[in-house]
Protein backbone atom coordinates (compact mmCIF):
# COMPACT_ATOMS: atom_id res chain seq x y z
CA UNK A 1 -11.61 8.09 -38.49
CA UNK A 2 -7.97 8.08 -36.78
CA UNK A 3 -5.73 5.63 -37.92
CA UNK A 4 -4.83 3.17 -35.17
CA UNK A 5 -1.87 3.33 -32.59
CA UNK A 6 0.77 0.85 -33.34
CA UNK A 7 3.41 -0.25 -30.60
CA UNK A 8 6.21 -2.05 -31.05
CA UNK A 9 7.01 -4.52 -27.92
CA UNK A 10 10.49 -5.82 -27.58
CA UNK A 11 11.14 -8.11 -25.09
CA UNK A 12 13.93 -7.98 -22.92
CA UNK A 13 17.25 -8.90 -24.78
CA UNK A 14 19.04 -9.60 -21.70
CA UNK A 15 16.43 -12.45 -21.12
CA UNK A 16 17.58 -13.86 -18.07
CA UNK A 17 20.80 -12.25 -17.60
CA UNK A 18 18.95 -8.47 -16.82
CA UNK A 19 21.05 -7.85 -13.91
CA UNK A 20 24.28 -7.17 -16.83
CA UNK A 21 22.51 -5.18 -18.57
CA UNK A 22 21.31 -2.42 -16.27
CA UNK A 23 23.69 0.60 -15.33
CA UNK A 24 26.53 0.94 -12.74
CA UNK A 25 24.98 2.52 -9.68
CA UNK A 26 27.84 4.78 -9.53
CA UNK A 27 26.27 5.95 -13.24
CA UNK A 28 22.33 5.77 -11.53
CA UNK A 29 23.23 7.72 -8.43
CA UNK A 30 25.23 10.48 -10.86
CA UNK A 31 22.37 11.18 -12.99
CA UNK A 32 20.05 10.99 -10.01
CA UNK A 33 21.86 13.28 -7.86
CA UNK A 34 22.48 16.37 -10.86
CA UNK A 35 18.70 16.98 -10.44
CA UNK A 36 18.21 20.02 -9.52
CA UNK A 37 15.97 18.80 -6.51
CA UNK A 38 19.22 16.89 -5.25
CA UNK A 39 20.74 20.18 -4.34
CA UNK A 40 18.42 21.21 -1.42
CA UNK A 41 20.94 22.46 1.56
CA UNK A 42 20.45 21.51 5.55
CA UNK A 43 21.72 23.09 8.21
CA UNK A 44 22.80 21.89 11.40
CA UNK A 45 23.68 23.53 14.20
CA UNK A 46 24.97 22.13 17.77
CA UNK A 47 24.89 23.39 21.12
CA UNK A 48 25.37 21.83 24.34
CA UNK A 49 23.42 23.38 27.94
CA UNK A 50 22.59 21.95 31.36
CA UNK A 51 23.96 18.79 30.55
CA UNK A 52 22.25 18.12 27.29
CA UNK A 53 22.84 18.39 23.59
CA UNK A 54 20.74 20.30 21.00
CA UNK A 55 20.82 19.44 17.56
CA UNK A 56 18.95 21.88 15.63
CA UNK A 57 18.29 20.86 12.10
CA UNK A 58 16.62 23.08 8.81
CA UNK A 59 15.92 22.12 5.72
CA UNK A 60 15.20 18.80 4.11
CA UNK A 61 15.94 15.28 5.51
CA UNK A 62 16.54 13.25 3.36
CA UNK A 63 18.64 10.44 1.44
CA UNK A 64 21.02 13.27 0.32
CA UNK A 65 21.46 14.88 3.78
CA UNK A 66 21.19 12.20 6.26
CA UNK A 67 24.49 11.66 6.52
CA UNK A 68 25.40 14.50 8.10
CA UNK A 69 22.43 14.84 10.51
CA UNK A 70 23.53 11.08 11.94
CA UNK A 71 26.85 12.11 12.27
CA UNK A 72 25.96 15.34 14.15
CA UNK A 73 23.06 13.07 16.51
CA UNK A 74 26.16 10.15 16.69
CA UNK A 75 28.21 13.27 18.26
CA UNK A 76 26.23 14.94 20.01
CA UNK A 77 25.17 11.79 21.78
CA UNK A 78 29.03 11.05 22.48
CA UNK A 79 29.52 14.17 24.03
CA UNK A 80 26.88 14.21 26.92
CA UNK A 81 24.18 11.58 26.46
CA UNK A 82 21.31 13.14 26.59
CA UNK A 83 19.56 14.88 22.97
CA UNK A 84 17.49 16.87 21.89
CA UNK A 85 16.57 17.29 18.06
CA UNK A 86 14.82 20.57 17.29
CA UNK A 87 13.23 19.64 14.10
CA UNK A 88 11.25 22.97 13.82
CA UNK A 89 13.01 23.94 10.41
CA UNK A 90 12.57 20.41 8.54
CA UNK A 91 10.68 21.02 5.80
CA UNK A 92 11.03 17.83 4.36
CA UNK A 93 11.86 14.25 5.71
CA UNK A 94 11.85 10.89 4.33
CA UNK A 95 12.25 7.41 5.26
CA UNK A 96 16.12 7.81 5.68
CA UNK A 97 15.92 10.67 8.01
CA UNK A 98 13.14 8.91 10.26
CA UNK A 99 15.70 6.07 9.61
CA UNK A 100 18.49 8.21 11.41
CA UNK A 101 15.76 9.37 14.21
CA UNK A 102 15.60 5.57 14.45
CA UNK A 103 18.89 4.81 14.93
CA UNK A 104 19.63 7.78 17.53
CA UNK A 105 16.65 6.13 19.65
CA UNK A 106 17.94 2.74 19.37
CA UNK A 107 21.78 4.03 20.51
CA UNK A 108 19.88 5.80 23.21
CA UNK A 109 18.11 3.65 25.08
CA UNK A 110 20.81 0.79 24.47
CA UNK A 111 23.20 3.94 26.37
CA UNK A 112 20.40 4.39 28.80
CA UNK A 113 20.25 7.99 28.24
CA UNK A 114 17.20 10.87 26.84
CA UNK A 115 16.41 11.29 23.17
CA UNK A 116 13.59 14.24 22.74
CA UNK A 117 12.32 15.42 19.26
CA UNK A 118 11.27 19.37 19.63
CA UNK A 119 8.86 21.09 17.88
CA UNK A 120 8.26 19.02 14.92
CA UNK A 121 6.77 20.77 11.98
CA UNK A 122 2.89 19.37 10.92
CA UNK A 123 4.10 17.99 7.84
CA UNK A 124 7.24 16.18 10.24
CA UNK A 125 4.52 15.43 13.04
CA UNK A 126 2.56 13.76 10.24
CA UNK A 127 4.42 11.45 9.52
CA UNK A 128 5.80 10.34 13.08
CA UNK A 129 2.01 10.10 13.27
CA UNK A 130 1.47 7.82 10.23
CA UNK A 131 4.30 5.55 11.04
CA UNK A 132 3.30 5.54 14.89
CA UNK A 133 6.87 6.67 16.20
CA UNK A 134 5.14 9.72 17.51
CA UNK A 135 4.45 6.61 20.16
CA UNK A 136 8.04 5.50 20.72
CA UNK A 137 9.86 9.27 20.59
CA UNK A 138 9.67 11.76 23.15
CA UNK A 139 7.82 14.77 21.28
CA UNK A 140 7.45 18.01 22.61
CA UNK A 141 5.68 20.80 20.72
């Protein structure tokens, strides 16, 4: 017969003061981001034609690459209004990069101008899909 488990259960020795106890998120975000899944690349590429802007994006979207796709959206927007996101190499995209879609629809209909979302992978369609935004954005396959 196998001898029983035994567990030892200690109970929180911050007690009510847990917030002290837990890491920096400097230290959290460090050891989060030296994963090797942290290091994924995107690429994105700008163009401008018949008045418009393309933003073409590959690669994941994400909380590690968001940043740069709002900034290129945020300029691409200043330069002639009108946008269009060719999402046709995401492979990935979480809530932060729909968060950035978000924002760039917000900005444009506060501006009054077009905001189009091109040839969305399924897995990226998916999830507009899921979250109903597929209703709000401009999708063109």
């Amino acid at each position: 017969m196998p001898s029983p488990v035994r567990m030892t259960v200690r109970v929180n020795p911050c007690g009510r003061h847990a917030r002290n106890c837990l890491p920096p998120i400097f230290w959290v975000a460090a050891h989060i981001c030296a994963a090797d899944w942290c290091n994924r690349p995107v690429r994105i590429s700008t163009a401008e034609a018949d008045g418009r802007s393309f933003v073409a994006v590959e690669g994941d979207c994400d909380v590690h690459t968001s940043g740069a796709l709002r900034e290129a959206v945020k300029n691409a927007q200043a330069a002639t209004g009108d946008v269009v996101i060719d999402l046709a190499g995401v492979d990935f995209m979480d809530s932060t990069g729909l968060g950035v879609l978000v924002g760039a629809l917000t900005r444009s209909r506060e501006a009054g101008t077009t905001l189009e979302l091109a040839r969305p992978g399924e897995r990226v369609l998916r999830l507009l899909q899921l979250t109903g935004l597929d209703q709000q954005f401009t999708v063109t396959t």
